[in-house]
N, C-alpha and C. Protein backbone atom coordinates (compact mmCIF):
# COMPACT_ATOMS: atom_id res chain seq x y z
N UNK A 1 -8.06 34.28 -21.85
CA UNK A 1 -9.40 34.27 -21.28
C UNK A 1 -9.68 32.95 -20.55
N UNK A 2 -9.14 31.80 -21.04
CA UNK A 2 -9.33 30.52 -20.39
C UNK A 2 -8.81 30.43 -19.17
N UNK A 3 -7.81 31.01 -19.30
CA UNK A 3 -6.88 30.63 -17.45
C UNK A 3 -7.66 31.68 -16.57
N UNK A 4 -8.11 32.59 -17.35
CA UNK A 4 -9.16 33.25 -16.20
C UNK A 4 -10.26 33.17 -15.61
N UNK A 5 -11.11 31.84 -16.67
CA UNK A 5 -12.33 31.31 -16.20
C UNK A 5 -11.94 30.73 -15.26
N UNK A 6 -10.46 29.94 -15.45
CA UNK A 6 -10.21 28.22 -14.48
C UNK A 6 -9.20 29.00 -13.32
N UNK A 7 -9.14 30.02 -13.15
CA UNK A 7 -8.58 30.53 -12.17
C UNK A 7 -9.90 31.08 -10.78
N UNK A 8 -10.72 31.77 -12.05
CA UNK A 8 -12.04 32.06 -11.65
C UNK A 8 -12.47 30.34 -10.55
N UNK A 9 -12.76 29.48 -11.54
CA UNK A 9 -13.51 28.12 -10.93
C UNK A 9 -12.64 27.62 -9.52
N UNK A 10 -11.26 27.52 -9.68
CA UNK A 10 -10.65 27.56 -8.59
C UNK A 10 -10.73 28.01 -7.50
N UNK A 11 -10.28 29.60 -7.53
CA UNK A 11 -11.46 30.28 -6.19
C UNK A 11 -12.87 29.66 -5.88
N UNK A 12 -13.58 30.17 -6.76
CA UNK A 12 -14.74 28.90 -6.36
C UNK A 12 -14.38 27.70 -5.59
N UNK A 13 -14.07 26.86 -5.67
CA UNK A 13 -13.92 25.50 -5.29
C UNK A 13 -13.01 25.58 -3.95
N UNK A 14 -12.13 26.45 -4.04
CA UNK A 14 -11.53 26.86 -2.62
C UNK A 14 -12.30 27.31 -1.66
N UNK A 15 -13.15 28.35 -2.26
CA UNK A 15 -14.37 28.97 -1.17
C UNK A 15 -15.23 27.95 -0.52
N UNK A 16 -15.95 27.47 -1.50
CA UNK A 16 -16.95 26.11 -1.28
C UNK A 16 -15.90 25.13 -0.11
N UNK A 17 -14.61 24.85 0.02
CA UNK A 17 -14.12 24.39 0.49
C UNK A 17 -13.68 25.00 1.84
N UNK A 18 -13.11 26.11 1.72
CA UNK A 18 -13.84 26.65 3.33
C UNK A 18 -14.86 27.55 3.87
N UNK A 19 -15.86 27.35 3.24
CA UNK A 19 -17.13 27.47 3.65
C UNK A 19 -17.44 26.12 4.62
N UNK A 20 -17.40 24.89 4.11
CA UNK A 20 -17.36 23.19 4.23
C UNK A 20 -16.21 23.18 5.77
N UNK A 21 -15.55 23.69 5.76
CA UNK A 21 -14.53 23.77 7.20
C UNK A 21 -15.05 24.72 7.95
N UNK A 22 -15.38 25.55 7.73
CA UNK A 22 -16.13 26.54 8.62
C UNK A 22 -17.22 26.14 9.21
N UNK A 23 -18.11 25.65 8.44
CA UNK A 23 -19.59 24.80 8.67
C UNK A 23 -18.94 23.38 9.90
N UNK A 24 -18.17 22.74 9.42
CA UNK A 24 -17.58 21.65 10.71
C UNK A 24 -17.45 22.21 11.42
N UNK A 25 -16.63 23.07 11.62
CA UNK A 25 -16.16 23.40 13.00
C UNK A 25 -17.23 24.17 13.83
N UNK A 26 -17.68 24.45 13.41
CA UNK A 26 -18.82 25.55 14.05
C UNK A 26 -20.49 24.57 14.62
N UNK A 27 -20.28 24.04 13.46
CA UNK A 27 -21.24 22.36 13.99
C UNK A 27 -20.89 21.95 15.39
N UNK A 28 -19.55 21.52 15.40
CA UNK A 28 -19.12 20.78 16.24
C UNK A 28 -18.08 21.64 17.37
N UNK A 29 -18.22 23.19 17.60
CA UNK A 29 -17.43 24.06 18.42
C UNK A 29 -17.59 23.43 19.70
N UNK A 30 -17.03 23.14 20.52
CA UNK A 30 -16.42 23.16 22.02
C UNK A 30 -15.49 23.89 22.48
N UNK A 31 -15.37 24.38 24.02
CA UNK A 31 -14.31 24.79 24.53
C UNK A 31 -12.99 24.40 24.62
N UNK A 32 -11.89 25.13 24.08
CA UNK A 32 -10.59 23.76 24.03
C UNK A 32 -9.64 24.31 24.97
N UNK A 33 -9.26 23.79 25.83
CA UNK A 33 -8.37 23.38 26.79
C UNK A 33 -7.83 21.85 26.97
N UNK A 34 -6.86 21.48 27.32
CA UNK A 34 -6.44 20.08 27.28
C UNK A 34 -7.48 19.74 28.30
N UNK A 35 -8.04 20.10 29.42
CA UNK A 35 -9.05 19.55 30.99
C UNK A 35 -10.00 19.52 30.11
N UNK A 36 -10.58 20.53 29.14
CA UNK A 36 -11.42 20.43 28.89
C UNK A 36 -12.03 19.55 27.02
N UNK A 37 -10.47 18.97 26.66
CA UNK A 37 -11.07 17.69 25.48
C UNK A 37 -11.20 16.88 27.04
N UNK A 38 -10.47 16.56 27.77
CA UNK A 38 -10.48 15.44 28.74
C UNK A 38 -12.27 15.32 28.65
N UNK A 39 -12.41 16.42 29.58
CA UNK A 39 -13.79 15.98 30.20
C UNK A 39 -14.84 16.20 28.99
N UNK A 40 -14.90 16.67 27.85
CA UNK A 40 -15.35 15.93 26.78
C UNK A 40 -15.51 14.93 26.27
N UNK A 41 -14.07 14.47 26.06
CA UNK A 41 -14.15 12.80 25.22
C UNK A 41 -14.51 12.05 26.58
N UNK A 42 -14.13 11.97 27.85
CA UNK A 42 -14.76 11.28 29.00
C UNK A 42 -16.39 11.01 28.88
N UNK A 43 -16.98 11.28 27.94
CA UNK A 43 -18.36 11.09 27.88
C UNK A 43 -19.04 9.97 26.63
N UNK A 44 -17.22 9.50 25.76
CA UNK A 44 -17.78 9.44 24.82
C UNK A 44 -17.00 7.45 24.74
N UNK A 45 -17.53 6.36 24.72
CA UNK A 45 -16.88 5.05 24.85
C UNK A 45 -15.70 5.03 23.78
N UNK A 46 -15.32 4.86 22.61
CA UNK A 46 -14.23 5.49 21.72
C UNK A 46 -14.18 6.74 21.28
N UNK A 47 -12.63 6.64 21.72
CA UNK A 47 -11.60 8.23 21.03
C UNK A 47 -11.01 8.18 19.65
N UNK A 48 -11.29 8.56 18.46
CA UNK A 48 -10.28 8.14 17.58
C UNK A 48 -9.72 9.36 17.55
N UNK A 49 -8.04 9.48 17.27
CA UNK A 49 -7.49 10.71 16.82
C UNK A 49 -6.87 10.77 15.67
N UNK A 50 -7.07 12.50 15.02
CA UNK A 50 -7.11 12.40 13.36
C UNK A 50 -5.68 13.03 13.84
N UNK A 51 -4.51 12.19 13.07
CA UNK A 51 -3.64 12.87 13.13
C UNK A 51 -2.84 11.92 13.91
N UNK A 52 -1.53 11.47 12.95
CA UNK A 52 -0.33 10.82 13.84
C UNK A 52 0.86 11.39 13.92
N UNK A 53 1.26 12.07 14.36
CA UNK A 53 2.19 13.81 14.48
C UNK A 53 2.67 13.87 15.45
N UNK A 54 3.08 14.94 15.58
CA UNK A 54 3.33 15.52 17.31
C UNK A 54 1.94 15.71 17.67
N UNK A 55 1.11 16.38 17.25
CA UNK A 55 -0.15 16.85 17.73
C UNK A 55 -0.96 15.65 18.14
N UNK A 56 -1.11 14.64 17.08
CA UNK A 56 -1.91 13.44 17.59
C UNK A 56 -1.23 12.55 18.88
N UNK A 57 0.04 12.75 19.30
CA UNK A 57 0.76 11.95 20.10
C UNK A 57 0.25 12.88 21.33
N UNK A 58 0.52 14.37 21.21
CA UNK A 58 0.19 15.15 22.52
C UNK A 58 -1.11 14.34 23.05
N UNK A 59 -2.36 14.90 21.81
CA UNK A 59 -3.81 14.22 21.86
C UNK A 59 -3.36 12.72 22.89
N UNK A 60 -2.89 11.71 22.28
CA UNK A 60 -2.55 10.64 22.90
C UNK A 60 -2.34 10.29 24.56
N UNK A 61 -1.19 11.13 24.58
CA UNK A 61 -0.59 11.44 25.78
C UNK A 61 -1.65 11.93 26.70
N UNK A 62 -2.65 12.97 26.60
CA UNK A 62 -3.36 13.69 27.44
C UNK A 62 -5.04 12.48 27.51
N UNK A 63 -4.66 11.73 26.62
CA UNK A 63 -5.98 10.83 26.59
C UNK A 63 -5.86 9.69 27.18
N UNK A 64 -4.13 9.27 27.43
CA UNK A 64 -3.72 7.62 27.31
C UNK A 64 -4.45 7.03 28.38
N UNK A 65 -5.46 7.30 29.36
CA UNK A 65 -5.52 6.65 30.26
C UNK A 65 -7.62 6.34 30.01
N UNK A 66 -7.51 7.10 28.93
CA UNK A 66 -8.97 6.84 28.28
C UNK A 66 -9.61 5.99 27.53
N UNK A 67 -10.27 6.15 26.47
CA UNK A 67 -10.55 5.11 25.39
C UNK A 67 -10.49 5.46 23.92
N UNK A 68 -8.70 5.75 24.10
CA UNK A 68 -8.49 6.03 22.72
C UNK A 68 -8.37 4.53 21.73
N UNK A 69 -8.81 4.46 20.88
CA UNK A 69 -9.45 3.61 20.29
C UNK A 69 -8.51 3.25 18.49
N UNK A 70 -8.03 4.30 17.65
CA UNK A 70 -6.77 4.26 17.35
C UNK A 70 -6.69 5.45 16.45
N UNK A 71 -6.23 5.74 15.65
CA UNK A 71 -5.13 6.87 15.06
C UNK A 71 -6.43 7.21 13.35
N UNK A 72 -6.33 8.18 12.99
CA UNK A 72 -7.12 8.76 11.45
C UNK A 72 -6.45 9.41 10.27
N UNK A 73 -6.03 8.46 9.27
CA UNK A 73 -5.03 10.37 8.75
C UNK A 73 -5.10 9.66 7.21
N UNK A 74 -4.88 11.17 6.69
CA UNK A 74 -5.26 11.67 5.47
C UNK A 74 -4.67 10.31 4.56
N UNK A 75 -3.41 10.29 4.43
CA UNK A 75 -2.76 9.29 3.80
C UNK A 75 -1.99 8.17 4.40
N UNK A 76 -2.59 7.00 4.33
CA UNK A 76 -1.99 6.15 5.72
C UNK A 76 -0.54 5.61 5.05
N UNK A 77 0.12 5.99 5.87
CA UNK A 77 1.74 5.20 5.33
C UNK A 77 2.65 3.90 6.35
N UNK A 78 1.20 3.50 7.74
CA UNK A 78 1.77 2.48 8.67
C UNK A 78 0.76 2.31 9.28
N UNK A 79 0.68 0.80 9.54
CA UNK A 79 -0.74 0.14 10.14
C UNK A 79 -0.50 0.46 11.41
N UNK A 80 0.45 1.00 12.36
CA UNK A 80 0.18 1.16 13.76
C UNK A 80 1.22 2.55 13.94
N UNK A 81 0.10 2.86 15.53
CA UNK A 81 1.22 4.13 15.32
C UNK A 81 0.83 4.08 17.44
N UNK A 82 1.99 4.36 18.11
CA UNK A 82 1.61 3.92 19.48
C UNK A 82 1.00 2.87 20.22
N UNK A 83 1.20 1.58 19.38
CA UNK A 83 0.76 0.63 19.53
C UNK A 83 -0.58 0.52 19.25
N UNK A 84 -1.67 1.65 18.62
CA UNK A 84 -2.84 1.71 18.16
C UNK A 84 -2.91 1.39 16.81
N UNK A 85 -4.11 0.95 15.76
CA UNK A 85 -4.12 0.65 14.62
C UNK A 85 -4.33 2.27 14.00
N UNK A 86 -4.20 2.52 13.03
CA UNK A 86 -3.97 3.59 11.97
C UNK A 86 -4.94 3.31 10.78
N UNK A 87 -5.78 4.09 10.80
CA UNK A 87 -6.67 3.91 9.72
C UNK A 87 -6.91 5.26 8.63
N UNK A 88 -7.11 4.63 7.24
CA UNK A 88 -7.24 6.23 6.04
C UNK A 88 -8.92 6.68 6.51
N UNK A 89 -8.93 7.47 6.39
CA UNK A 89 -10.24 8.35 6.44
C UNK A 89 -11.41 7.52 6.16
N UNK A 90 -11.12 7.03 4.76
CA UNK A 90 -12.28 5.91 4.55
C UNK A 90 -12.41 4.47 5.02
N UNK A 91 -11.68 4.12 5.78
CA UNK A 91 -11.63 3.44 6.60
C UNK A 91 -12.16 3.36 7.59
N UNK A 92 -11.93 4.57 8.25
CA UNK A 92 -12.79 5.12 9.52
C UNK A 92 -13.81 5.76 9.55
N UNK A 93 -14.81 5.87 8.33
CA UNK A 93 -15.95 6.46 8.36
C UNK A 93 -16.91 6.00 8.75
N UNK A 94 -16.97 4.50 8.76
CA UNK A 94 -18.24 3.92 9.91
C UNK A 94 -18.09 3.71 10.83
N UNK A 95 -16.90 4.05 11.43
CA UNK A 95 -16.59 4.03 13.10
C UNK A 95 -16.67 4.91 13.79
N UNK A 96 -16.62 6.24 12.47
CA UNK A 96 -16.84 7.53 13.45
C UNK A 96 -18.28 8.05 13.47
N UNK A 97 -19.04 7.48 12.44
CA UNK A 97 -20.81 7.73 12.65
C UNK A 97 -21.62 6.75 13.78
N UNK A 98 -20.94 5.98 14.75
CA UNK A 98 -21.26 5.34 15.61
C UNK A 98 -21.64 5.98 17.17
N UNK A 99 -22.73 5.60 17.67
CA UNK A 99 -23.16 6.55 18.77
C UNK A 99 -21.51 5.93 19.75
N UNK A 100 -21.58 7.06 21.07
CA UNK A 100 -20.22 6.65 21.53
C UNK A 100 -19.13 7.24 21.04
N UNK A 101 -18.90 8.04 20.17
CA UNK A 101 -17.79 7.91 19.35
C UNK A 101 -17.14 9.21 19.17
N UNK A 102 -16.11 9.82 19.16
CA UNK A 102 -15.80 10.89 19.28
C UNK A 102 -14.22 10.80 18.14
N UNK A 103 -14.41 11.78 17.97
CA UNK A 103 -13.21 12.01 16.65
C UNK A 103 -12.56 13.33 17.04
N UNK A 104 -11.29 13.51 17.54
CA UNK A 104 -10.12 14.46 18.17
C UNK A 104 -9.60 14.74 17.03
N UNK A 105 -9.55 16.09 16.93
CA UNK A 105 -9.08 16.42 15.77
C UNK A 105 -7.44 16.98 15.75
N UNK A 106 -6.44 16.24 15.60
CA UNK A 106 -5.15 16.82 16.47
C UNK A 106 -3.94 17.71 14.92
N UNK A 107 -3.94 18.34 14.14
CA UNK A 107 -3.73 18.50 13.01
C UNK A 107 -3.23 19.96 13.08
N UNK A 108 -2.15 20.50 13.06
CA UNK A 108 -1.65 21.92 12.73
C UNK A 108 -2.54 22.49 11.93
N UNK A 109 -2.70 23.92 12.03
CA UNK A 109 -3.42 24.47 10.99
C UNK A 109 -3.56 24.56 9.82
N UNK A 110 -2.60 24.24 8.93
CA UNK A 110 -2.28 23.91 7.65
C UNK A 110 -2.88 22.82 6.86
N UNK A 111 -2.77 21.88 7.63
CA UNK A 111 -3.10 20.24 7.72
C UNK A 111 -4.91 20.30 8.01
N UNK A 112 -5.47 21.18 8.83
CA UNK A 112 -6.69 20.70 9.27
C UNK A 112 -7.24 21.97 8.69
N UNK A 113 -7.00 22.67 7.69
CA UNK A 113 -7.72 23.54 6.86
C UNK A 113 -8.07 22.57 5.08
N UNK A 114 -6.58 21.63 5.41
CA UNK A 114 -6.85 20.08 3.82
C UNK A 114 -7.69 19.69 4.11
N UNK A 115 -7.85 19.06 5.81
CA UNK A 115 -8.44 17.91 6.17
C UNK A 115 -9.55 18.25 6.17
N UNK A 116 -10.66 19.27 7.11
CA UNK A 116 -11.64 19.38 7.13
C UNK A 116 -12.59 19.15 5.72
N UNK A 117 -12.10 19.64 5.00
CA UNK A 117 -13.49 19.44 3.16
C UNK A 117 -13.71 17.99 3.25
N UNK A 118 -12.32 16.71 3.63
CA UNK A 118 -12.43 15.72 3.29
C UNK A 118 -13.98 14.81 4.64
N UNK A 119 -13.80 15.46 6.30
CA UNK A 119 -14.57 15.00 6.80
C UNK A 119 -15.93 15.97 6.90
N UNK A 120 -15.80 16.51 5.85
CA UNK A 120 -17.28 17.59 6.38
C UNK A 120 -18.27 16.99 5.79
N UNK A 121 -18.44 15.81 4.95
CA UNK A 121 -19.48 15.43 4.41
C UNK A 121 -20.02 13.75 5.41
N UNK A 122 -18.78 13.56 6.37
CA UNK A 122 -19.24 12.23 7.33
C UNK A 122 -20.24 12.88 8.10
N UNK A 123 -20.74 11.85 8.62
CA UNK A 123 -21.97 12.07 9.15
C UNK A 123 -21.51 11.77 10.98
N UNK A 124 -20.63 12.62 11.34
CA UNK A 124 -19.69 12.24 12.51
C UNK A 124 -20.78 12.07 13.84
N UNK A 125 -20.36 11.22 14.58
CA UNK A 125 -21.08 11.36 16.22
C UNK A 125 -20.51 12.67 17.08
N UNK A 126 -19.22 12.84 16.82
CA UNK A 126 -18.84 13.72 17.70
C UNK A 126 -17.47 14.53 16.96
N UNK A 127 -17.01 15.40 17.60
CA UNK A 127 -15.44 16.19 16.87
C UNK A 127 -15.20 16.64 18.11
N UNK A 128 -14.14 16.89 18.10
CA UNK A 128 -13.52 17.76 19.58
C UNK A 128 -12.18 18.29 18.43
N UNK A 129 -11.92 19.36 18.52
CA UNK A 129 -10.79 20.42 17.25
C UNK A 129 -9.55 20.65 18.53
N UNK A 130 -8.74 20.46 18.24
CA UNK A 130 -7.29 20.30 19.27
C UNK A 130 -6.46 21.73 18.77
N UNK A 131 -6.26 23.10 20.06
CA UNK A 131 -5.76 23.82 19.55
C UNK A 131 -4.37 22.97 19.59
C-alpha cells in the first residue's frame, strides 16, 4: 500500500511539474524560426543562452554578431564555453530578471522538459524556446 501512495505522490509532482513547463512556455510563446529568434532577441540589449551543446552553439552561431552575453546550464562543469562566461542557473537569476534581457532557450527536448520546473519560478524579462 505504501509504494502506492509514493507512486501515487510522484505522479503528482511530475504533473505539477509539467503543468509549471507548460505555463512557461505558453507565458513566453513566440514564433520560432532562426530569422525570427534573430529579430526577437534584436530588441533585447543581452542574450543569455540556456544550454552549452550543439543546440546552444547553433543558438550562438545564429546570434554571434548580436549581444550574446554568455552561456546558462543546469549543472555548470566549465567557466567558459565560446569564449563566453558559463553560469549555473542560480547564478544567472538576477541577470535574467533585468529589463533588456532575454534568455534563449537552446536545450533538446528531453533536457528542456528537466529544465523548465527549474526556471518557471524566475521572474524572467524575456524567453525565446529554440526549436
Amino acid at each position: 500500500m505504501n509504494n502506492l501512495i509514493q507512486e501515487n505522490e510522484l505522479l503528482k509532482r511530475k504533473n505539477i511539474e509539467l503543468q509549471r513547463a507548460a505555463n512557461v512556455i505558453h507565458r513566453y510563446a513566440v514564433p520560432n524560426t532562426a530569422d525570427k529568434m534573430i529579430e526577437y532577441c534584436n530588441q533585447f540589449s543581452k542574450i543569455y543562452i540556456y544550454g552549452a551543446g550543439i543546440k546552444g552553439k547553433r543558438a550562438y552561431d545564429r546570434l554571434i554578431s548580436h549581444n550574446v552575453s554568455g552561456f546558462v546550464v543546469s549543472k555548470k562543469d566549465k567557466n567558459e564555453y565560446l569564449g563566453l562566461p558559463v553560469m549555473s542557473i542560480d547564478e544567472a537569476k538576477e541577470k535574467l530578471c533585468k529589463s533588456g534581457t532575454v534568455l534563449v532557450i537552446a536545450l533538446n527536448p528531453k533536457n528542456l522538459l528537466e529544465t523548465l520546473p527549474l526556471i518557471g519560478d524566475i521572474e524572467l524579462n524575456a524567453i525565446y524556446v529554440m526549436e
